[in-house]
PDB file of N, CA and C in Angstrom:
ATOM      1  N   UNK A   1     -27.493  16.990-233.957  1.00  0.00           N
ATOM      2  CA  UNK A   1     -26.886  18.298-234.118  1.00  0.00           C
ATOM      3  C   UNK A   1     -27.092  19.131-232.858  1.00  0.00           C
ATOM      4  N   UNK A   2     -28.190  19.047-232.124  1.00  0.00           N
ATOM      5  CA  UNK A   2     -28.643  19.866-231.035  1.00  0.00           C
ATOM      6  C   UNK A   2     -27.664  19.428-229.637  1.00  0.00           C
ATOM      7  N   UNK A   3     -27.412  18.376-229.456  1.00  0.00           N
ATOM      8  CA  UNK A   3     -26.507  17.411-228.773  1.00  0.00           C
ATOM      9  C   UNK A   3     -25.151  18.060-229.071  1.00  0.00           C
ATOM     10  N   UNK A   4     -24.581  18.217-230.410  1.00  0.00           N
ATOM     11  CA  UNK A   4     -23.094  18.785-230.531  1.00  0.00           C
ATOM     12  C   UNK A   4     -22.999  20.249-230.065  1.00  0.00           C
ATOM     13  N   UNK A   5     -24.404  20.921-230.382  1.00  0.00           N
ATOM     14  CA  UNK A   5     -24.144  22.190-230.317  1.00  0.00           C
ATOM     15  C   UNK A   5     -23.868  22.568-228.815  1.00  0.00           C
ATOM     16  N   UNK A   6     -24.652  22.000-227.855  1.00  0.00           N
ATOM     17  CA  UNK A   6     -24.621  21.639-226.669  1.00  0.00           C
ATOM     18  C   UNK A   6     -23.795  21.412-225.623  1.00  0.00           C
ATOM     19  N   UNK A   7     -22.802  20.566-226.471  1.00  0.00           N
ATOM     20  CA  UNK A   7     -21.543  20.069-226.080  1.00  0.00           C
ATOM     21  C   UNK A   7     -20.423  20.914-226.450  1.00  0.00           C
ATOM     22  N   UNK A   8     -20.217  21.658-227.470  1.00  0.00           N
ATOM     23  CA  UNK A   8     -19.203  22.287-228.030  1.00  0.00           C
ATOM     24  C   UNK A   8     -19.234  23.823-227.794  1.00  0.00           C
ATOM     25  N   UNK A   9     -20.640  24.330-227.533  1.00  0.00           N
ATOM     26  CA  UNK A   9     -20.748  25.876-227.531  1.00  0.00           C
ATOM     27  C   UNK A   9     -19.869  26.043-226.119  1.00  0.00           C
ATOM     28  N   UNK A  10     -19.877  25.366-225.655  1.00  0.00           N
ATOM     29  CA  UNK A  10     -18.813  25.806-224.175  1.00  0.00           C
ATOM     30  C   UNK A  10     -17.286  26.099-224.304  1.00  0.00           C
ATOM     31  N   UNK A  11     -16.601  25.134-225.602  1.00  0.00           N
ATOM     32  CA  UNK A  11     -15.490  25.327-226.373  1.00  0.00           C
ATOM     33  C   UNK A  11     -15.576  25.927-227.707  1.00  0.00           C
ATOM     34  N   UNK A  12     -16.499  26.255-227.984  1.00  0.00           N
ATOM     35  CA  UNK A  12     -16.162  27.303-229.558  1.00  0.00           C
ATOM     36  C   UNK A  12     -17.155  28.546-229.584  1.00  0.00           C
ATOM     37  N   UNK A  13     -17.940  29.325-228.275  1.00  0.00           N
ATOM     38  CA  UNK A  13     -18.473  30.000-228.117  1.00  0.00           C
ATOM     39  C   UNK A  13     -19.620  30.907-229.221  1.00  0.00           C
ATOM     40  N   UNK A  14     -19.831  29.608-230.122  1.00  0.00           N
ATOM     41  CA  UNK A  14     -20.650  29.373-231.118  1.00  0.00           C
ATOM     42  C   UNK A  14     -21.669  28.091-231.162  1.00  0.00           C
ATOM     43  N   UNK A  15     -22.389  28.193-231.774  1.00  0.00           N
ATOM     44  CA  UNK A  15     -23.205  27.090-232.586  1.00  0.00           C
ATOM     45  C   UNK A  15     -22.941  26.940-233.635  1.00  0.00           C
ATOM     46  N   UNK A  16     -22.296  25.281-234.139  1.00  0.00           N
ATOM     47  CA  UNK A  16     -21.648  24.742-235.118  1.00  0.00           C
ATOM     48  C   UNK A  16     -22.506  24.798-235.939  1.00  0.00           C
ATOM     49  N   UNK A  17     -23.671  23.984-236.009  1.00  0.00           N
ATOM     50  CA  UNK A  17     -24.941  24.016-236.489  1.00  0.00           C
ATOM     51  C   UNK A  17     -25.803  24.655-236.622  1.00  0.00           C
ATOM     52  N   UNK A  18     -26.765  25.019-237.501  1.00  0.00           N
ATOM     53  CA  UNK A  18     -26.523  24.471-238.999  1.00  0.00           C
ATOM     54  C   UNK A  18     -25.570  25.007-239.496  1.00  0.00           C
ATOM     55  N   UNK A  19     -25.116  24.657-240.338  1.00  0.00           N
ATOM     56  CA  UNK A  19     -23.790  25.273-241.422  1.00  0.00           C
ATOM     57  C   UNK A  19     -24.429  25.111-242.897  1.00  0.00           C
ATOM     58  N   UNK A  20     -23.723  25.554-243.268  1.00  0.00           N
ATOM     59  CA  UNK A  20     -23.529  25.103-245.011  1.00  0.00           C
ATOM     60  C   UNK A  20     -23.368  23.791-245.588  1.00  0.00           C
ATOM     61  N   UNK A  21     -22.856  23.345-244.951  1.00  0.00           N
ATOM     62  CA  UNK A  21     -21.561  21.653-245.084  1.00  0.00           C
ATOM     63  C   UNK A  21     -23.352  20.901-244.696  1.00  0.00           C
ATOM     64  N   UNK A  22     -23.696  21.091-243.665  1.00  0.00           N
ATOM     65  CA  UNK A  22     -24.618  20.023-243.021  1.00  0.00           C
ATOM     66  C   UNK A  22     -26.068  20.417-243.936  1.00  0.00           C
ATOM     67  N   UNK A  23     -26.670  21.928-244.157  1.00  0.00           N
ATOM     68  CA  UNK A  23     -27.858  21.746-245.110  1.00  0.00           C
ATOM     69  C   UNK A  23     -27.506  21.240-246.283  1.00  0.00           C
ATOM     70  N   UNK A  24     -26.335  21.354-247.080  1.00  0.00           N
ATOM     71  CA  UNK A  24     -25.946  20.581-248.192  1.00  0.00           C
ATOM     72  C   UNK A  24     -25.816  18.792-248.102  1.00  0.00           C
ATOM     73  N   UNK A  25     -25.645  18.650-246.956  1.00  0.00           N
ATOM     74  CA  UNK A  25     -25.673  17.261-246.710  1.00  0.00           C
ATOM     75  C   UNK A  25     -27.408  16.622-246.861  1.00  0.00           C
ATOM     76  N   UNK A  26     -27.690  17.333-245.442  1.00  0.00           N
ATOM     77  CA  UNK A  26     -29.280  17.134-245.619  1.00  0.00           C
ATOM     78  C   UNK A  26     -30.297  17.214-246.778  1.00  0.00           C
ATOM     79  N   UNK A  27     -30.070  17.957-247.486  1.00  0.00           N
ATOM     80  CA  UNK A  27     -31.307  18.911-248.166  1.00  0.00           C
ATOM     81  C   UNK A  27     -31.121  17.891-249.713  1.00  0.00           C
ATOM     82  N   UNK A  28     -29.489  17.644-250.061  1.00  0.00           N
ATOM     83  CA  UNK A  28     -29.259  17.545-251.311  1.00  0.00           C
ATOM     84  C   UNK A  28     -29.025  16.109-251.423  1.00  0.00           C
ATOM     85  N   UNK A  29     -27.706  15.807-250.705  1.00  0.00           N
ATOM     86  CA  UNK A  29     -26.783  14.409-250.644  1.00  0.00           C
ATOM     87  C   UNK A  29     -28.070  13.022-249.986  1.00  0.00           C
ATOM     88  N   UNK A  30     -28.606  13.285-248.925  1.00  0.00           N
ATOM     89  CA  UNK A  30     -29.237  12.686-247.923  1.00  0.00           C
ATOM     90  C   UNK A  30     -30.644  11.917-248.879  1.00  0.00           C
ATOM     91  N   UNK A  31     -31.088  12.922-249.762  1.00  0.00           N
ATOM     92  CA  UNK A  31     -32.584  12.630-250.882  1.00  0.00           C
ATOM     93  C   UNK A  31     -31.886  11.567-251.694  1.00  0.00           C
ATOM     94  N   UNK A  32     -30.963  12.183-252.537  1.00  0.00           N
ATOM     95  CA  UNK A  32     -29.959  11.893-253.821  1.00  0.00           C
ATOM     96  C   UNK A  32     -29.823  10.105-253.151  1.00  0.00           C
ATOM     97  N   UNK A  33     -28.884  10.006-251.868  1.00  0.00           N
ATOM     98  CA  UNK A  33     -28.613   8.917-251.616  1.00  0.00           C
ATOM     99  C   UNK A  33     -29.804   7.626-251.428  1.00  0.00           C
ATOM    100  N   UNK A  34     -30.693   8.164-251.152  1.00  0.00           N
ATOM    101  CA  UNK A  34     -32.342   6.986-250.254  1.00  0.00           C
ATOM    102  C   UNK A  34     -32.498   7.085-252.026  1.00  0.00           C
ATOM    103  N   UNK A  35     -32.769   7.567-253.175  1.00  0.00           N
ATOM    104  CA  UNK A  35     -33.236   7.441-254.579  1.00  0.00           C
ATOM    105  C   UNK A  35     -32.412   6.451-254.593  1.00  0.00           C
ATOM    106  N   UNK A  36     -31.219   6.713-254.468  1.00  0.00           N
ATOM    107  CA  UNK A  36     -30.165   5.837-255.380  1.00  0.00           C
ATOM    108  C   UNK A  36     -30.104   4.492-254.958  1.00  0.00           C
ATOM    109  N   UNK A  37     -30.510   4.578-253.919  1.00  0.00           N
ATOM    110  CA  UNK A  37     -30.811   3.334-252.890  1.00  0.00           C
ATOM    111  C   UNK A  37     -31.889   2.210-253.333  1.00  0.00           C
ATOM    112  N   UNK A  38     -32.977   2.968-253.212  1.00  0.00           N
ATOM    113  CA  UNK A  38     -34.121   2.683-253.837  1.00  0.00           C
ATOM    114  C   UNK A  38     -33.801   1.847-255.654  1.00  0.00           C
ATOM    115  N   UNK A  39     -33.242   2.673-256.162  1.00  0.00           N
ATOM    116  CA  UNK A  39     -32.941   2.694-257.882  1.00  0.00           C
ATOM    117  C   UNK A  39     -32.114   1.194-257.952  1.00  0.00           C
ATOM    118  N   UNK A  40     -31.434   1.271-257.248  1.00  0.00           N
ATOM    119  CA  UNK A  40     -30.220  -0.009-256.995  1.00  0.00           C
ATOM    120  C   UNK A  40     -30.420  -1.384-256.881  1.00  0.00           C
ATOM    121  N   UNK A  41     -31.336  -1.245-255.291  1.00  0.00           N
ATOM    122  CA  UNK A  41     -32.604  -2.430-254.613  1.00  0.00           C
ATOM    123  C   UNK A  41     -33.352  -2.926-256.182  1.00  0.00           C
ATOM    124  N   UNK A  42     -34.039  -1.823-256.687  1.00  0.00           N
ATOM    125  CA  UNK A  42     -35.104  -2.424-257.547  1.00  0.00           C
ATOM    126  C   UNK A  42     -34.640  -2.898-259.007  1.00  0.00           C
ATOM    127  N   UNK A  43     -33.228  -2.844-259.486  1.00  0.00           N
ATOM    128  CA  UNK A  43     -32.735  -2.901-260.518  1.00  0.00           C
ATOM    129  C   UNK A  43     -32.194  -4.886-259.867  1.00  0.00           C
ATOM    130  N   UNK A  44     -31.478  -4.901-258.786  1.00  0.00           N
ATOM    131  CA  UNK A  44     -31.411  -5.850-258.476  1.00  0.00           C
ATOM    132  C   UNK A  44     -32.720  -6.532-258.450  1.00  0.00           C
ATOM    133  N   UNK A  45     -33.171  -6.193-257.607  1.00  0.00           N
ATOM    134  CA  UNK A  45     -34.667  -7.192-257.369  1.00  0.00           C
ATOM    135  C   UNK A  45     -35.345  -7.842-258.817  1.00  0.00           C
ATOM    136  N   UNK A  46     -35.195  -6.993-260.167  1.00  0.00           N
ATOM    137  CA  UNK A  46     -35.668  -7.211-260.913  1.00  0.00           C
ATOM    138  C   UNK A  46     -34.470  -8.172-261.888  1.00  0.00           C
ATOM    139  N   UNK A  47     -33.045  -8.235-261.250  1.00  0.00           N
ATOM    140  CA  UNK A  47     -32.623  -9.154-261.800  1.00  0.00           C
ATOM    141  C   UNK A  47     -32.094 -10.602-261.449  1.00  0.00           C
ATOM    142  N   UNK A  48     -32.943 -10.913-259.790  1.00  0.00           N
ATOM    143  CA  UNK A  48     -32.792 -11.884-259.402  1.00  0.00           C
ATOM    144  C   UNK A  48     -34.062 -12.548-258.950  1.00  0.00           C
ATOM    145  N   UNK A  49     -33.439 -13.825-258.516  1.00  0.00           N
ATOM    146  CA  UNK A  49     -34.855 -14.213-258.013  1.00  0.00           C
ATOM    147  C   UNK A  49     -35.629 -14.874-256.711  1.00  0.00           C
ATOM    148  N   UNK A  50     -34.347 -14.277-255.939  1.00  0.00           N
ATOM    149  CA  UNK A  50     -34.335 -14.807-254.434  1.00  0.00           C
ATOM    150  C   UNK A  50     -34.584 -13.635-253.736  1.00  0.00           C
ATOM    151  N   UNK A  51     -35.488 -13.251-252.697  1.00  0.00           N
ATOM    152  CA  UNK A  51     -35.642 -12.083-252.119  1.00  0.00           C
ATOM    153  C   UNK A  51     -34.356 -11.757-250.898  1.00  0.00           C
ATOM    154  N   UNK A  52     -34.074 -12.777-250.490  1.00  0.00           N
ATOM    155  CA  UNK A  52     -32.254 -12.307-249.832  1.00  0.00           C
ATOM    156  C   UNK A  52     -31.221 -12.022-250.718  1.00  0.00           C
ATOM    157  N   UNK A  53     -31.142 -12.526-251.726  1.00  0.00           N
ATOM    158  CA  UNK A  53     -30.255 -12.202-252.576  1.00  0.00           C
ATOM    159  C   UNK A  53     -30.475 -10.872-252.836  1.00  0.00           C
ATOM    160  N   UNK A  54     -31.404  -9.949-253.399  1.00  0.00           N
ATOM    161  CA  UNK A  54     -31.772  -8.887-253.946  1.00  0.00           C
ATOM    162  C   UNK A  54     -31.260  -8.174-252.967  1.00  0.00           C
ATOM    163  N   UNK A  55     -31.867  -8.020-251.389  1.00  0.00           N
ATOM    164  CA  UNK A  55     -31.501  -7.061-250.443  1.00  0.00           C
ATOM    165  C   UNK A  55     -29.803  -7.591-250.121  1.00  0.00           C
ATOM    166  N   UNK A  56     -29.389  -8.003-250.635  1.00  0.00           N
ATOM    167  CA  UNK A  56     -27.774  -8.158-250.191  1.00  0.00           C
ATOM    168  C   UNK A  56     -27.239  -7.427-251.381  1.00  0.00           C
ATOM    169  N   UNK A  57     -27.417  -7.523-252.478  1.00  0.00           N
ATOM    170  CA  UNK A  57     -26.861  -6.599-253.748  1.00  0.00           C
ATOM    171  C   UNK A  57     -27.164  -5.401-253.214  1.00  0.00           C
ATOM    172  N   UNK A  58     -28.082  -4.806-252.966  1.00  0.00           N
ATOM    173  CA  UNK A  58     -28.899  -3.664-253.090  1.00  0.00           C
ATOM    174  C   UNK A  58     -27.896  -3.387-251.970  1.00  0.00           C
ATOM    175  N   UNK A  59     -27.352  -3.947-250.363  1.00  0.00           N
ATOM    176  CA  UNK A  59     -27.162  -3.541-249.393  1.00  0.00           C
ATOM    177  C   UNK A  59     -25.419  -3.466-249.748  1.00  0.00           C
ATOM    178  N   UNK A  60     -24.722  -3.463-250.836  1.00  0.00           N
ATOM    179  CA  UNK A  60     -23.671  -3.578-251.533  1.00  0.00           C
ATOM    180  C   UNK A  60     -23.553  -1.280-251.902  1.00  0.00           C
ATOM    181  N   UNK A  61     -24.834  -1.172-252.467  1.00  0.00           N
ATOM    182  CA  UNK A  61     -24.754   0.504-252.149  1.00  0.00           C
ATOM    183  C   UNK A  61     -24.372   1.306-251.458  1.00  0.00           C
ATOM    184  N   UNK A  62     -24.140   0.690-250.654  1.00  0.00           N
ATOM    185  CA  UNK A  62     -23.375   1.670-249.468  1.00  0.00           C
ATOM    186  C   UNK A  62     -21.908   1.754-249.328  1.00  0.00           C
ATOM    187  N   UNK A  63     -21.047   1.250-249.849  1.00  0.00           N
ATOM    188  CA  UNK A  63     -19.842   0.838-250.173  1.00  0.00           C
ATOM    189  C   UNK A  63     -19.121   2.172-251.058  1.00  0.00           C
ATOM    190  N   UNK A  64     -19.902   2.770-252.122  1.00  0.00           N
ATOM    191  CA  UNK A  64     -19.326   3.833-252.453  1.00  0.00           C
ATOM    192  C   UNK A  64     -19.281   5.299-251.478  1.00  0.00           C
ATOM    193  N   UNK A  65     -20.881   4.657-250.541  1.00  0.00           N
ATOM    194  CA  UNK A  65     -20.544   6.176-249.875  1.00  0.00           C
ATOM    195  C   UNK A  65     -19.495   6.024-248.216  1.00  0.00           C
ATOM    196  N   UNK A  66     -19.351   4.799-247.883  1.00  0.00           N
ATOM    197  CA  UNK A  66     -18.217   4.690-247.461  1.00  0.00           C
ATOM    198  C   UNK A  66     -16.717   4.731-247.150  1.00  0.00           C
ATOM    199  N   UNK A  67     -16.788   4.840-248.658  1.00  0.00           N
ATOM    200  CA  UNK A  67     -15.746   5.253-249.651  1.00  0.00           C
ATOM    201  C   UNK A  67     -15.197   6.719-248.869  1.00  0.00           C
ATOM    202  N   UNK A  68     -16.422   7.368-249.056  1.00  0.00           N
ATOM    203  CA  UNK A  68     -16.390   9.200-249.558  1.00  0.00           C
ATOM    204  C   UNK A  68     -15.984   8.765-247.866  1.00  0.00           C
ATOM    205  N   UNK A  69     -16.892   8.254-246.609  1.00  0.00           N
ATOM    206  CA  UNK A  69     -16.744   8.825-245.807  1.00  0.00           C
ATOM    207  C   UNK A  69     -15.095   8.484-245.350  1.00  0.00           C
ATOM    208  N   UNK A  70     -14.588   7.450-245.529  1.00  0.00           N
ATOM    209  CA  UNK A  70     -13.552   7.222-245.020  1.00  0.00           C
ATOM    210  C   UNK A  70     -12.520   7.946-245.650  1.00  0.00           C
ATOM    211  N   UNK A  71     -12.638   8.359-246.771  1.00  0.00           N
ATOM    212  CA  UNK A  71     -11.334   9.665-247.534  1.00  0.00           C
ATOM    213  C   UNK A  71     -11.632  10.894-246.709  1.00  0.00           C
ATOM    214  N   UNK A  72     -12.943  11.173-246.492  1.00  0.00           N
ATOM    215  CA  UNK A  72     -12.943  12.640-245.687  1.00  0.00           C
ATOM    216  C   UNK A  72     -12.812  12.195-244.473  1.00  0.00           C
ATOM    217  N   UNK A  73     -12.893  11.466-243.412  1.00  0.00           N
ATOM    218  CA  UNK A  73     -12.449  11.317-242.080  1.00  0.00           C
ATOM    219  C   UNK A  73     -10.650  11.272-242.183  1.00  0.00           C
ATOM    220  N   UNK A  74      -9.745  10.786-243.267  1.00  0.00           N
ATOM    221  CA  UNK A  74      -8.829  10.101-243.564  1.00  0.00           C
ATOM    222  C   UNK A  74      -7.952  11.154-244.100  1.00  0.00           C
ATOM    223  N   UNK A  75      -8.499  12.776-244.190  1.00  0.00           N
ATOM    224  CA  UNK A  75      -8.380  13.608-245.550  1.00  0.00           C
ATOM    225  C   UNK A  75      -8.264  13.704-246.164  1.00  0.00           C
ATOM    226  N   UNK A  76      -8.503  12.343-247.347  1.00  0.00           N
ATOM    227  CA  UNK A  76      -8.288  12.480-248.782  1.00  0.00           C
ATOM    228  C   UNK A  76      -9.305  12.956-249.646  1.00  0.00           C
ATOM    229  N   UNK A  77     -10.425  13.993-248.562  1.00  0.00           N
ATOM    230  CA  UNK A  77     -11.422  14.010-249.112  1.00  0.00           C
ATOM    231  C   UNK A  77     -12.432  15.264-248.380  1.00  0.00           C
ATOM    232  N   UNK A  78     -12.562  16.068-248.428  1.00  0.00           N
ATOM    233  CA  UNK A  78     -12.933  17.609-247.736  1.00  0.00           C
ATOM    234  C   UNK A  78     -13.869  18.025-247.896  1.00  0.00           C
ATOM    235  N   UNK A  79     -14.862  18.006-246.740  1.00  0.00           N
ATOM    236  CA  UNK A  79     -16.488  18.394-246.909  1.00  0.00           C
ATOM    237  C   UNK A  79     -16.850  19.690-246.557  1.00  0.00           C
ATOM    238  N   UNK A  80     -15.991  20.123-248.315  1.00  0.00           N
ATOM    239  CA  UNK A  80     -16.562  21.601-248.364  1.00  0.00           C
ATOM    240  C   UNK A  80     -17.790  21.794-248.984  1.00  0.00           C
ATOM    241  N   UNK A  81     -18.520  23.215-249.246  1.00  0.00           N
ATOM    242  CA  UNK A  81     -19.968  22.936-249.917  1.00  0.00           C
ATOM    243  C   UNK A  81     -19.199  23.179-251.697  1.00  0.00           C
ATOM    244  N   UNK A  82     -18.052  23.205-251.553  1.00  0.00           N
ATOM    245  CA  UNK A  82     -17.754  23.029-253.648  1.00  0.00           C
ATOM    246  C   UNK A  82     -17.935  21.521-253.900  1.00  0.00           C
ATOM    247  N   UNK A  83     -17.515  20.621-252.694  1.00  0.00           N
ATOM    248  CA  UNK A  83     -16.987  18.968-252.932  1.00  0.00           C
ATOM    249  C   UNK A  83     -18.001  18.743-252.793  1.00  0.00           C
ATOM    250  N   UNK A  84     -19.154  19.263-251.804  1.00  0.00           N
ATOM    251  CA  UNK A  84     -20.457  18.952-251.506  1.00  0.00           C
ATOM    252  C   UNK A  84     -21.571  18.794-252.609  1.00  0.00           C
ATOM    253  N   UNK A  85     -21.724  19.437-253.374  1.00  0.00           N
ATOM    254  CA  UNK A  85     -21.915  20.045-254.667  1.00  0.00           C
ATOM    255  C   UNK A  85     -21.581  19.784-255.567  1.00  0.00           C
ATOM    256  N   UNK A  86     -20.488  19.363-256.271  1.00  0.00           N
ATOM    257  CA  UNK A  86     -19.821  18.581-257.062  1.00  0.00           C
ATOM    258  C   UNK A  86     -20.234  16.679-257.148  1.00  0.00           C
ATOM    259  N   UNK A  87     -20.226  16.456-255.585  1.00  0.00           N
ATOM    260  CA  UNK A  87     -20.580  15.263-255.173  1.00  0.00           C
ATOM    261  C   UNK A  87     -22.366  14.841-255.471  1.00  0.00           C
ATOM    262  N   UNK A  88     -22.998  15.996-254.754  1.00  0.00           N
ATOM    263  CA  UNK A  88     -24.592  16.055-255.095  1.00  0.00           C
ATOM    264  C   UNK A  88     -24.697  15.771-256.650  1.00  0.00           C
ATOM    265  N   UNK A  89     -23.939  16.338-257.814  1.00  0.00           N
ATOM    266  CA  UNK A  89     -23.929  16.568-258.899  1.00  0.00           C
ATOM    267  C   UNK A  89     -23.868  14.989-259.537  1.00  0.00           C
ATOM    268  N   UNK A  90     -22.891  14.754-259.259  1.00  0.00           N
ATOM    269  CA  UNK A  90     -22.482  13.073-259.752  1.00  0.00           C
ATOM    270  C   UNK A  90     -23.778  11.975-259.342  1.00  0.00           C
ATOM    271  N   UNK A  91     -24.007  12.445-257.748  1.00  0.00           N
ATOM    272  CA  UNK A  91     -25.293  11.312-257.406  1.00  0.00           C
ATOM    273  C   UNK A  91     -26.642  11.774-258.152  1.00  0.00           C
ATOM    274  N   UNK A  92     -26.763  13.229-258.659  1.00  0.00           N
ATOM    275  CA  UNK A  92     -28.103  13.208-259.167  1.00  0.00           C
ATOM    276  C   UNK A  92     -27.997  12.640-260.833  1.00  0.00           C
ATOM    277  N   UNK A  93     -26.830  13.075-261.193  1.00  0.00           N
ATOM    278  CA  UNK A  93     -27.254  12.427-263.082  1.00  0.00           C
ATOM    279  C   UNK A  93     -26.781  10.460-262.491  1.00  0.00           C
ATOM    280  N   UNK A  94     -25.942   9.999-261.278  1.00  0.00           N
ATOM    281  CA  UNK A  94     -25.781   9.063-261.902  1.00  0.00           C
ATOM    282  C   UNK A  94     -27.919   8.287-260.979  1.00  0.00           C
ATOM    283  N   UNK A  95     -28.745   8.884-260.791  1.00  0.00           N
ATOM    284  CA  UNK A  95     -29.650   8.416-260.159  1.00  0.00           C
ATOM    285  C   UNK A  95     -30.870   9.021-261.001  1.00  0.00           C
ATOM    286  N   UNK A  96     -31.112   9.833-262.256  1.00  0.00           N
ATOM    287  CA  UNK A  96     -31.285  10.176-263.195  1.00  0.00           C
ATOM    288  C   UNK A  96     -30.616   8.811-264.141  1.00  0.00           C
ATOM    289  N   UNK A  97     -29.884   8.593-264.763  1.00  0.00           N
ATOM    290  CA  UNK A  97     -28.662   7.096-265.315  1.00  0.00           C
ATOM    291  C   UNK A  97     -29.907   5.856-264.909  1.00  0.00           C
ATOM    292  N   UNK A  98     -29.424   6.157-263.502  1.00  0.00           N
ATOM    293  CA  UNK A  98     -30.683   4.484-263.237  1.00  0.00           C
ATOM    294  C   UNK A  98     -31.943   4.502-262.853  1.00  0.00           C
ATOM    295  N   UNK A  99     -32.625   5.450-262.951  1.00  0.00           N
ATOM    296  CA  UNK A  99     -33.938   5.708-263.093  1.00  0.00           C
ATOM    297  C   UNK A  99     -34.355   4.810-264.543  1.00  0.00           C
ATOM    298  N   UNK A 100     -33.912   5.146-265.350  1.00  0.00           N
ATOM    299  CA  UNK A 100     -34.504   4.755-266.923  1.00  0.00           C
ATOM    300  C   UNK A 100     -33.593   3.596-266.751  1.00  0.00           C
ATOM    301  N   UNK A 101     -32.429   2.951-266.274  1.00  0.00           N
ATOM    302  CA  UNK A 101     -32.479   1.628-265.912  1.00  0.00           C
ATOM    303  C   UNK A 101     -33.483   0.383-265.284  1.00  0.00           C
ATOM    304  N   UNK A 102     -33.593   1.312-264.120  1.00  0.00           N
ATOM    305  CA  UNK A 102     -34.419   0.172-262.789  1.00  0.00           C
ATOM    306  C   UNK A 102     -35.862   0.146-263.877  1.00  0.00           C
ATOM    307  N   UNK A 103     -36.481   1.685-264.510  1.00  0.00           N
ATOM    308  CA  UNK A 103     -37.492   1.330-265.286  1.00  0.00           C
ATOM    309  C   UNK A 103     -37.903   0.588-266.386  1.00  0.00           C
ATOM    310  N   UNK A 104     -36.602   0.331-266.911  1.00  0.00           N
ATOM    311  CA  UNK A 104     -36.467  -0.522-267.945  1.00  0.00           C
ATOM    312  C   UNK A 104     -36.483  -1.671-267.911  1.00  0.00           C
ATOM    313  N   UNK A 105     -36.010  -2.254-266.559  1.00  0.00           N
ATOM    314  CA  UNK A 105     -35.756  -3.512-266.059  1.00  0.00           C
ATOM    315  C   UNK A 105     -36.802  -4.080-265.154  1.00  0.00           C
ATOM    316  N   UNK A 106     -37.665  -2.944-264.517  1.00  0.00           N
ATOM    317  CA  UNK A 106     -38.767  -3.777-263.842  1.00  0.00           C
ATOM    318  C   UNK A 106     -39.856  -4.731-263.870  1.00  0.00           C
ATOM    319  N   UNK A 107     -40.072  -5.662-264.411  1.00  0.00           N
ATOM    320  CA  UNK A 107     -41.039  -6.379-264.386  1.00  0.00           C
ATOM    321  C   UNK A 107     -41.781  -6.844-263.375  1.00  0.00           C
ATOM    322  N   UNK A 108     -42.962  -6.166-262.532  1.00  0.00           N
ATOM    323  CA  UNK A 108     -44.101  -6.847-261.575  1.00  0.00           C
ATOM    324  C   UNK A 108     -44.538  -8.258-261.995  1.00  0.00           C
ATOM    325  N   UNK A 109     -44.762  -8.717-263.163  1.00  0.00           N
ATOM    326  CA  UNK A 109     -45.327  -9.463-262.919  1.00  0.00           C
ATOM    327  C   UNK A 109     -44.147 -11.098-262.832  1.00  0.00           C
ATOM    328  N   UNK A 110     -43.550 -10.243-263.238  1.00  0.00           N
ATOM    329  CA  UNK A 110     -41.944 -11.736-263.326  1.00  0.00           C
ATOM    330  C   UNK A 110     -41.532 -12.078-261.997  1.00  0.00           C
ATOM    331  N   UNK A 111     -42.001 -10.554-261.226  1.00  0.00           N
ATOM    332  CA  UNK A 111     -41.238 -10.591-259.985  1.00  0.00           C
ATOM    333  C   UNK A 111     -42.676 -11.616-258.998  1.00  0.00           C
ATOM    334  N   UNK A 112     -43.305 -11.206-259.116  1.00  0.00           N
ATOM    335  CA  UNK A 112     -44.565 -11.920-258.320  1.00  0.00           C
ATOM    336  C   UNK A 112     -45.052 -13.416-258.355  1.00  0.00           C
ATOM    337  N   UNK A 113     -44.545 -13.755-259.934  1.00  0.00           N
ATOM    338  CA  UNK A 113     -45.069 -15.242-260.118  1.00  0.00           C
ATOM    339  C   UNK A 113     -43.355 -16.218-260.350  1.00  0.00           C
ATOM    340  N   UNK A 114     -42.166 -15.017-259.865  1.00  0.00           N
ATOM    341  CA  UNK A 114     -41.111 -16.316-260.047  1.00  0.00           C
ATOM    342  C   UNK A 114     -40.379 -16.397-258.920  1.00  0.00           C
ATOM    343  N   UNK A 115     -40.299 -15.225-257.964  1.00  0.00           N
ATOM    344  CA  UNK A 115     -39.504 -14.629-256.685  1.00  0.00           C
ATOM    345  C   UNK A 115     -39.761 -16.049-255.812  1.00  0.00           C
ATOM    346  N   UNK A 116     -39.414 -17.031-255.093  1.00  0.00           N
ATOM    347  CA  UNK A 116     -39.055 -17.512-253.803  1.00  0.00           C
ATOM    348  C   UNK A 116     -39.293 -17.546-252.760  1.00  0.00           C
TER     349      UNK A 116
END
C-alpha cells in the first residue's frame, strides 16, 4: 500500500490508502478467509488418508475467492464496503457452518495411526 501511495500521489494528489474498501478487506475478509482455510484443510485432512491428498483438497479453497476476484477485476463484481460486508457476512456464518463440521469430523487419533 505504501508503494501505491507513492506511486500515485503524484497523479491523484492524494493518498489512496487506507480507505474503507482496503480496512474492510484487511480487518474482516483477510481473518474470515485464513479460518476458512484452516476449517477446509482440516475437514479434508480428517477425511483422507494421504497427507498430499489432504493439502490438494484443502488448496481447492481458493477457487471461490478467485471467483470474487476475477468478477471484480472483470466488473461483474464491485468492491464496495456494502459488497464488502455482505461478502464478510457469507464467509463468517459459512466458517461458523464448518467450524462444528471440521469439529465433528476430527479425529487425532485416526489421523496419527492411519495417515501415510
Amino acid at each position: 500500500m505504501a508503494v501505491t501511495d507513492l506511486s500515485t500521489y503524484s497523479l491523484l494528489s492524494f493518498y489512496y490508502f487506507p480507505n474503507v474498501d482496503s480496512g474492510i478487506i484487511l480487518l474482516l475478509l483477510a481473518p474470515l478467509a485464513a479460518i476458512f482455510s484452516i476449517e477446509i484443510t482440516t475437514i479434508a485432512s480428517s477425511r483422507l488418508s494421504d497427507v498430499r491428498s489432504a493439502n490438494q483438497i484443502g488448496s481447492l479453497m481458493f477457487v471461490p475467492f478467485m471467483i470474487v476476484f476475477v468478477e471484480g477485476v472483470t466488473g461483474g463484481f464491485t468492491f464496495d464496503p456494502t459488497n464488502l460486508l455482505v461478502l464478510s457476512g457469507v464467509l463468517l456464518i459459512a466458517d461458523i457452518a464448518l467450524f462444528f463440521l471440521s469439529t465433528s469430523t476430527f479425529r487425532r487419533e485416526k489421523i496419527l495411526t492411519q495417515w501415510k
